[in-house]
Every structure is written in C-alpha cells, then in structure tokens.
Protein backbone atom coordinates (compact mmCIF):
# COMPACT_ATOMS: atom_id res chain seq x y z
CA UNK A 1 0.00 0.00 0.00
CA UNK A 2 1.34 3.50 -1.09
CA UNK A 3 0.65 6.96 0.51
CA UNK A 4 -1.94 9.12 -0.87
CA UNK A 5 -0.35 12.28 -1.66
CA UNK A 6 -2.88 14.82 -3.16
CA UNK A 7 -2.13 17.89 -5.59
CA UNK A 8 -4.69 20.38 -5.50
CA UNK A 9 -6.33 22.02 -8.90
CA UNK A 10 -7.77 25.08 -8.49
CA UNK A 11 -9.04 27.29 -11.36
CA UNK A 12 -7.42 30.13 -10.58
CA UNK A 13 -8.23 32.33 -13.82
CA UNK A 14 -11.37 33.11 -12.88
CA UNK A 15 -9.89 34.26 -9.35
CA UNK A 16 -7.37 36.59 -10.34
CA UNK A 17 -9.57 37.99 -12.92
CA UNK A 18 -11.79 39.47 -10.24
CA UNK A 19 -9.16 41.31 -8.35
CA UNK A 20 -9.21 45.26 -10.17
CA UNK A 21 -12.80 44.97 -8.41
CA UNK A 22 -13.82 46.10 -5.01
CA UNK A 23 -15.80 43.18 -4.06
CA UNK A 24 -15.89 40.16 -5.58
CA UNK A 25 -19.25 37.77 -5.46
CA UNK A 26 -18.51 34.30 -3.41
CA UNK A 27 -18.51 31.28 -6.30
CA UNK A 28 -18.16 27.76 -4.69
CA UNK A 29 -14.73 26.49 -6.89
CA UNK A 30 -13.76 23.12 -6.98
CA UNK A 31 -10.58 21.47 -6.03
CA UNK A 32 -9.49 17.87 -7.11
CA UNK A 33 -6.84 15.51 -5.48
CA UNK A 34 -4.97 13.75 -7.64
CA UNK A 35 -3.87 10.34 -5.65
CA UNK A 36 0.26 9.49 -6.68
CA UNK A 37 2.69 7.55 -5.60
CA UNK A 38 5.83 8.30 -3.09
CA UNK A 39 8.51 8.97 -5.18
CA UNK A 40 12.50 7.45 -3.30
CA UNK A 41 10.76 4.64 -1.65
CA UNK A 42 11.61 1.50 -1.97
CA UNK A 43 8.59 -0.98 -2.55
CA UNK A 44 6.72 -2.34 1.20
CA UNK A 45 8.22 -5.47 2.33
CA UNK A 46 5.99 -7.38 5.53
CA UNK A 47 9.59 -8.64 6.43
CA UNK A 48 10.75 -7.31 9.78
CA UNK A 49 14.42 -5.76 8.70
CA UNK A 50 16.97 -7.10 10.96
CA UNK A 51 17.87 -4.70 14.42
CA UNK A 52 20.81 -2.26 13.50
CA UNK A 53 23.12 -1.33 16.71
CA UNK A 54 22.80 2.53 17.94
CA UNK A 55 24.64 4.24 19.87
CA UNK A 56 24.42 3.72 23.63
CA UNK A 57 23.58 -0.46 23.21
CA UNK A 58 25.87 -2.91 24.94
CA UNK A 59 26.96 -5.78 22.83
CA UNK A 60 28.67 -9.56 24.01
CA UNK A 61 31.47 -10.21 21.41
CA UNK A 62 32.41 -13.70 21.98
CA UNK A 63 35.42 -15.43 19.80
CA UNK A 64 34.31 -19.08 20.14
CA UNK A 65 38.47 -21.11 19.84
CA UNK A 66 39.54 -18.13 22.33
CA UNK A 67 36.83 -17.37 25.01
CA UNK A 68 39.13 -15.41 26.94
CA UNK A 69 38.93 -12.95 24.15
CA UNK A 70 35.33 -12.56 24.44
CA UNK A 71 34.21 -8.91 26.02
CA UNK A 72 31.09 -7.07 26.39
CA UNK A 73 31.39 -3.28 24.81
CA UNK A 74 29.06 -0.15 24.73
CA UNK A 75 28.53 1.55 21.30
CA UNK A 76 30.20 5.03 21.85
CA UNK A 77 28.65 8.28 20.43
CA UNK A 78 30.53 8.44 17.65
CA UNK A 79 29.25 4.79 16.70
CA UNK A 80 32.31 2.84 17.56
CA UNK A 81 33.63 0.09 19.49
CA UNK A 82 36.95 -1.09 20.71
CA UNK A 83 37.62 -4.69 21.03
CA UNK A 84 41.31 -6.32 22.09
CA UNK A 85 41.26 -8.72 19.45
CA UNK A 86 39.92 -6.74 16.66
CA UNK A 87 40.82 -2.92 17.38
CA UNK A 88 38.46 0.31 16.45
CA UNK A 89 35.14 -0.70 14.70
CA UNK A 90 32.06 0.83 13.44
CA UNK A 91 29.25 -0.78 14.95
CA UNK A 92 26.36 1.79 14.89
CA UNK A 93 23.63 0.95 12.13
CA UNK A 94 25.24 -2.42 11.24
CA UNK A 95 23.51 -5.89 11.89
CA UNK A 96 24.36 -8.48 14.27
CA UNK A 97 25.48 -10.70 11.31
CA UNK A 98 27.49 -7.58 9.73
CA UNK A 99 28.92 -6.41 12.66
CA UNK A 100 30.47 -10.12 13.17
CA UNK A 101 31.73 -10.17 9.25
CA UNK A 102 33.61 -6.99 10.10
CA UNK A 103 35.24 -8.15 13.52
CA UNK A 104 36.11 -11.43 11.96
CA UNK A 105 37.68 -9.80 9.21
CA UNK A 106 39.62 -7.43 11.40
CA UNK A 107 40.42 -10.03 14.32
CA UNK A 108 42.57 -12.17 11.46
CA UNK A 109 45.54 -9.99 11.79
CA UNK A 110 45.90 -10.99 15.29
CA UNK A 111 43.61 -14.78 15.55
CA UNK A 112 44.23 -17.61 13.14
CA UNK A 113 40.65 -18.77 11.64
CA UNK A 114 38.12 -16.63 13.98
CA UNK A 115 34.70 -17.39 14.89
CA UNK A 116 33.01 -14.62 16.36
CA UNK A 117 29.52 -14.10 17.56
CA UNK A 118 27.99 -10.62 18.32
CA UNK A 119 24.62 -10.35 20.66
CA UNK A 120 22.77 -7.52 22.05
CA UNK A 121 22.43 -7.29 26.08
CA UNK A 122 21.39 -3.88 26.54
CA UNK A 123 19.45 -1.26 24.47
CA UNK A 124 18.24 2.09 25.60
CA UNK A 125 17.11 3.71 22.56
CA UNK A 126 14.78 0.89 20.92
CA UNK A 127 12.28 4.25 20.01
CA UNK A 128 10.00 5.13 17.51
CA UNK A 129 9.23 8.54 16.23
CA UNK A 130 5.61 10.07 15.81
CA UNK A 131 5.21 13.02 14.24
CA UNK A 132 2.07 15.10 12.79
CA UNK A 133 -0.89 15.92 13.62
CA UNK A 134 -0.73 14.17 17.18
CA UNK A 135 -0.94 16.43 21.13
CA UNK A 136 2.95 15.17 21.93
CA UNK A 137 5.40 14.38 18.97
CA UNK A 138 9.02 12.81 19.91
CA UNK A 139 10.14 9.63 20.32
CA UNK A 140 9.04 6.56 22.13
CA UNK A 141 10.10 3.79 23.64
CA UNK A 142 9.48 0.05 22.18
CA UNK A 143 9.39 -2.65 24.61
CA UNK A 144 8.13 -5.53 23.31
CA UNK A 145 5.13 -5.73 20.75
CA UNK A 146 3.36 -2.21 20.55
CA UNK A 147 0.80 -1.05 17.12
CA UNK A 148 0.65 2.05 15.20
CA UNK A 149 -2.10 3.26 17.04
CA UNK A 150 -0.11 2.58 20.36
CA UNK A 151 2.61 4.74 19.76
CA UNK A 152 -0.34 7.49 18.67
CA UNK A 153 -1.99 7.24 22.15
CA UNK A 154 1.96 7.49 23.52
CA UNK A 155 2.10 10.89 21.79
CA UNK A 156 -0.95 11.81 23.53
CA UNK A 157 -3.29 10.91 21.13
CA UNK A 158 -4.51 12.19 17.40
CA UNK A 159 -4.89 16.57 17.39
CA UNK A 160 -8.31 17.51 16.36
CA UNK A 161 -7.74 18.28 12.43
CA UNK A 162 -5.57 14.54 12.17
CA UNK A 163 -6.34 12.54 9.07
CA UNK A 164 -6.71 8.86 11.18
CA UNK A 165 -7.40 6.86 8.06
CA UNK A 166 -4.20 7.20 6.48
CA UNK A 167 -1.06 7.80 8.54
CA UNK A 168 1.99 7.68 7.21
CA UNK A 169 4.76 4.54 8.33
CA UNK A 170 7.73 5.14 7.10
CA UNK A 171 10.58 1.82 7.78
CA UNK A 172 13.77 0.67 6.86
CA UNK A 173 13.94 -3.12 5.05
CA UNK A 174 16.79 -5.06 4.93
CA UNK A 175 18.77 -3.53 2.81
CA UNK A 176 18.72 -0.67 4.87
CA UNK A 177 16.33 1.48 2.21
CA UNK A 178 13.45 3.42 3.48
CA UNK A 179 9.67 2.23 2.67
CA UNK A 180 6.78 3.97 3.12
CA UNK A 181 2.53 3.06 3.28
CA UNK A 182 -0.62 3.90 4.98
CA UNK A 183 -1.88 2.56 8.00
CA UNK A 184 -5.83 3.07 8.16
CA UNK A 185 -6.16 3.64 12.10
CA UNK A 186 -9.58 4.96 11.91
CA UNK A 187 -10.79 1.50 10.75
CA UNK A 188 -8.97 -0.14 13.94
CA UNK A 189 -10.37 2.07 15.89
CA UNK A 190 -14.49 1.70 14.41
CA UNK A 191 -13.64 -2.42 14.02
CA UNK A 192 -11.36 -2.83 17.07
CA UNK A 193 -9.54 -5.90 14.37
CA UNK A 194 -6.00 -5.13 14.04
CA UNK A 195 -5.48 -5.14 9.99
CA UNK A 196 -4.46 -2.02 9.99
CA UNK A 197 -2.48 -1.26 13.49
CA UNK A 198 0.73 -3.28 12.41
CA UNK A 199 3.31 -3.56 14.56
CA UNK A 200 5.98 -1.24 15.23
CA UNK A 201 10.02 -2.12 15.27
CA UNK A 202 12.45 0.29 16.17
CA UNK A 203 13.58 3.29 13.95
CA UNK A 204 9.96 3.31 12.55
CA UNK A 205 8.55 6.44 12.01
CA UNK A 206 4.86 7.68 12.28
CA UNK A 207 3.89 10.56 10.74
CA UNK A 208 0.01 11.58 10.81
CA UNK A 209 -1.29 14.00 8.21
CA UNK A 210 -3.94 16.82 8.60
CA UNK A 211 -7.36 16.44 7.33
CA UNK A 212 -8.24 17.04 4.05
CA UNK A 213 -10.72 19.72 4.61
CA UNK A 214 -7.91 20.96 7.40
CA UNK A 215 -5.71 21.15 4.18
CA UNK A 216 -7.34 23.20 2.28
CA UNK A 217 -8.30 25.55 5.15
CA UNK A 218 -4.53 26.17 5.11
CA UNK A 219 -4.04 26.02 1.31
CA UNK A 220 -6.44 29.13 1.63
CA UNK A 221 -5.28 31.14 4.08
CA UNK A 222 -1.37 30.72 2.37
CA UNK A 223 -2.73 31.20 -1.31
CA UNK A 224 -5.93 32.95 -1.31
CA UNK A 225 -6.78 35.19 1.60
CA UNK A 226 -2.91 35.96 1.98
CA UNK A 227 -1.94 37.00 -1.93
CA UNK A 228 -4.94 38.37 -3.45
CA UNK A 229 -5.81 42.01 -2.14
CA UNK A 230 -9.41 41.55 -1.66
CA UNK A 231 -11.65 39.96 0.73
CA UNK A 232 -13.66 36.98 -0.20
CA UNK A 233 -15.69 33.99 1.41
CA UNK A 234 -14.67 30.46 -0.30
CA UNK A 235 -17.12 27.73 -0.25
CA UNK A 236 -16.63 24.38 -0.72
CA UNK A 237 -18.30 21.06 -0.17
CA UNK A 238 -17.18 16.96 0.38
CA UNK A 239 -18.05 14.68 -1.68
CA UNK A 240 -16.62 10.81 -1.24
CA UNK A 241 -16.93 9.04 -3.87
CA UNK A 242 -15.78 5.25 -3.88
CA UNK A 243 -13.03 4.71 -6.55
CA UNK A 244 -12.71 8.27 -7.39
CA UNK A 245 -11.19 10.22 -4.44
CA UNK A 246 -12.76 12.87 -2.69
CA UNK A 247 -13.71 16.23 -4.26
CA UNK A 248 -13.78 19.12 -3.18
C-alpha cells in the first residue's frame, strides 16, 4: 500500500480575474486531489528488517576457539567500538550478522581462523518517532510488541484536524532502504480488528497527516486570503466518492 499524496487544482483564472474589483461575489470552486505515488521509496516489504546497533547499546562479542577474548562493549557516540582482538570498529547501524563479518575480518591480523559471535544485552534507545498531527510528537520507547495506534496514544493521542485513516509509516527493510505506506487507524479504531495497526520495530517512524478539509483551510489562508488584495468567502463542499477520491 502507497501513501496518498494529493495535488490540488484550483481554477485560478477566474480568481485573479476578479481582483481590479472592489468586491468580488462568493462562487463555490472546486478542487481535485490527484492520488500518486511516493517517489525514493523502496517498494513495502511485511519482512521485519533485521535490528541495527545505535549508539548507547551494549553488545557480548564472543570469539568461540579463544573465550578469553570474548568482552562485552558499549557503542560510543561516535558509533564505535573497541575490542582487544579486533581494534576500532564501526558498529552503529550495522547488523548483528554484519557487525560479526567486520570483527572477523579485522580479528585475522591478530587470531588464526576466527569465529566470532555478536549479541545484544542492553538497548536504551529501541524508540519510535511520531510526528504530525498528534498532542505530543518525539520519540518513544518500544518494549516488546506495541501497534501504530499505540505509539499514537503514547504521543498523547490524534490533534483535532488529524487525518486517522491514512497515517503515514515510514521503515527501513533489509537492505537498509526506506519504505513507506498507509496505515488506516480509523478503521482499527471503528472495528477494534487489528489489519491495519501493524506492529511497530524500532527506527519506525509515524507521521500523521492533517485532514483534508484541514488542508485546504490552510491552502487558503497561504494562497488565497494571503496573496490576493481583496476579501472573499470560499465555499466548498465533500463529496466521497468510492473509486474516485474525494472532491472538493
């Protein structure tokens, strides 16, 4: 499932040709969203990307012929970690299976034939990030399983102009690439079944749109009542039509 981005059409001609008059008689104009798809996304994968390390987590580095090489390290701020058998590393936004290729690799200069095994003991930034139209944006803590809609009541819940059928999740698959879709949490919500309140990994980010009619309350006030030097009252009405967007 892609985002819904919407462009906005709005016959502008015969607005501007009213403006050498004093007043100008309300018309009701209509604006159409055009529905296309995220451009720099790569396509949705349901596969749950493998964890990458952050700064701040505290790894077990264990070499399995020489266990008295084995250490347990903390990520450092600038992403690195120092092990006695391998030396300086990067470690932040690598993989478990990664970050072993790249001790292994470095660990031969000093260890004939290394087998090396990385683990994660300690995390304390496993957060997602909620953004939008919500009371408390930031970022959250993920212990264990927690939904979409989850990490919205966490942020203190949807604002009153948020668009709850079609928040934006934005993750990372395994190749490190981000993805984007729609979640519909309105329909969780009405239903209370959970097709649309996936589950959450860290890194993911939520990001909760306005309204549509919220959106072009602003589109007017930035483009209309804010450019053209006269004062006018702009109508408009909803229509939803299945298969064919919503007009305006």
């Amino acid at each position: 499932m892609m985002i819904r981005t919407w462009s906005l059409c709005l016959p502008l001609l015969a607005v501007l040709g009213g403006c050498g008059h004093t007043s100008f008689m309300s018309t009701t104009q209509s604006v159409t969203p055009v529905e296309s798809e995220p451009r720099g996304f790569a396509t949705w994968q349901d596969e749950v990307p493998a964890y990458r390390f952050i700064p701040g987590d505290k790894l077990r580095v264990q070499f399995l012929l020489t266990p008295e090489l084995g250490e347990e390290t903390v990520i450092a701020p600038d992403g690195k970690i120092g092990l006695r058998a391998a030396g300086q590393l990067h470690a932040a936004g690598t993989t478990a299976r990664e970050l072993q290729e790249a001790v292994t690799k470095a660990a031969l200069a000093n260890l004939v034939n290394p087998i090396v095994t990385v683990s994660l003991l300690e995390t304390p930034g496993s957060r997602v990030f909620v953004g939008g139209s919500v009371t408390r944006p930031g970022a959250f803590a993920v212990d264990g399983r927690r939904g979409a809609f989850e990490a919205v009541v966490l942020a203190g819940g949807f604002a009153p102009e948020a668009r709850m059928d079609e928040v934006v999740l934005i993750r990372r698959n395994p190749q490190n690439k981000p993805m984007l879709r729609t979640v519909d949490l309105r329909n969780f919500i009405n239903t209370g079944t959970d097709a649309g309140d996936l589950p959450l990994v860290p890194g993911d980010i939520l990001f909760v749109p306005r309204n549509r009619i919220s959106e072009v309350d602003l589109w007017i006030d930035q483009f209309i009542n804010k450019f053209l030097p006269f004062q006018r009252v702009f109508s408009y009405t909803v229509n939803r039509n299945p298969g064919s967007g919503s007009v305006f």
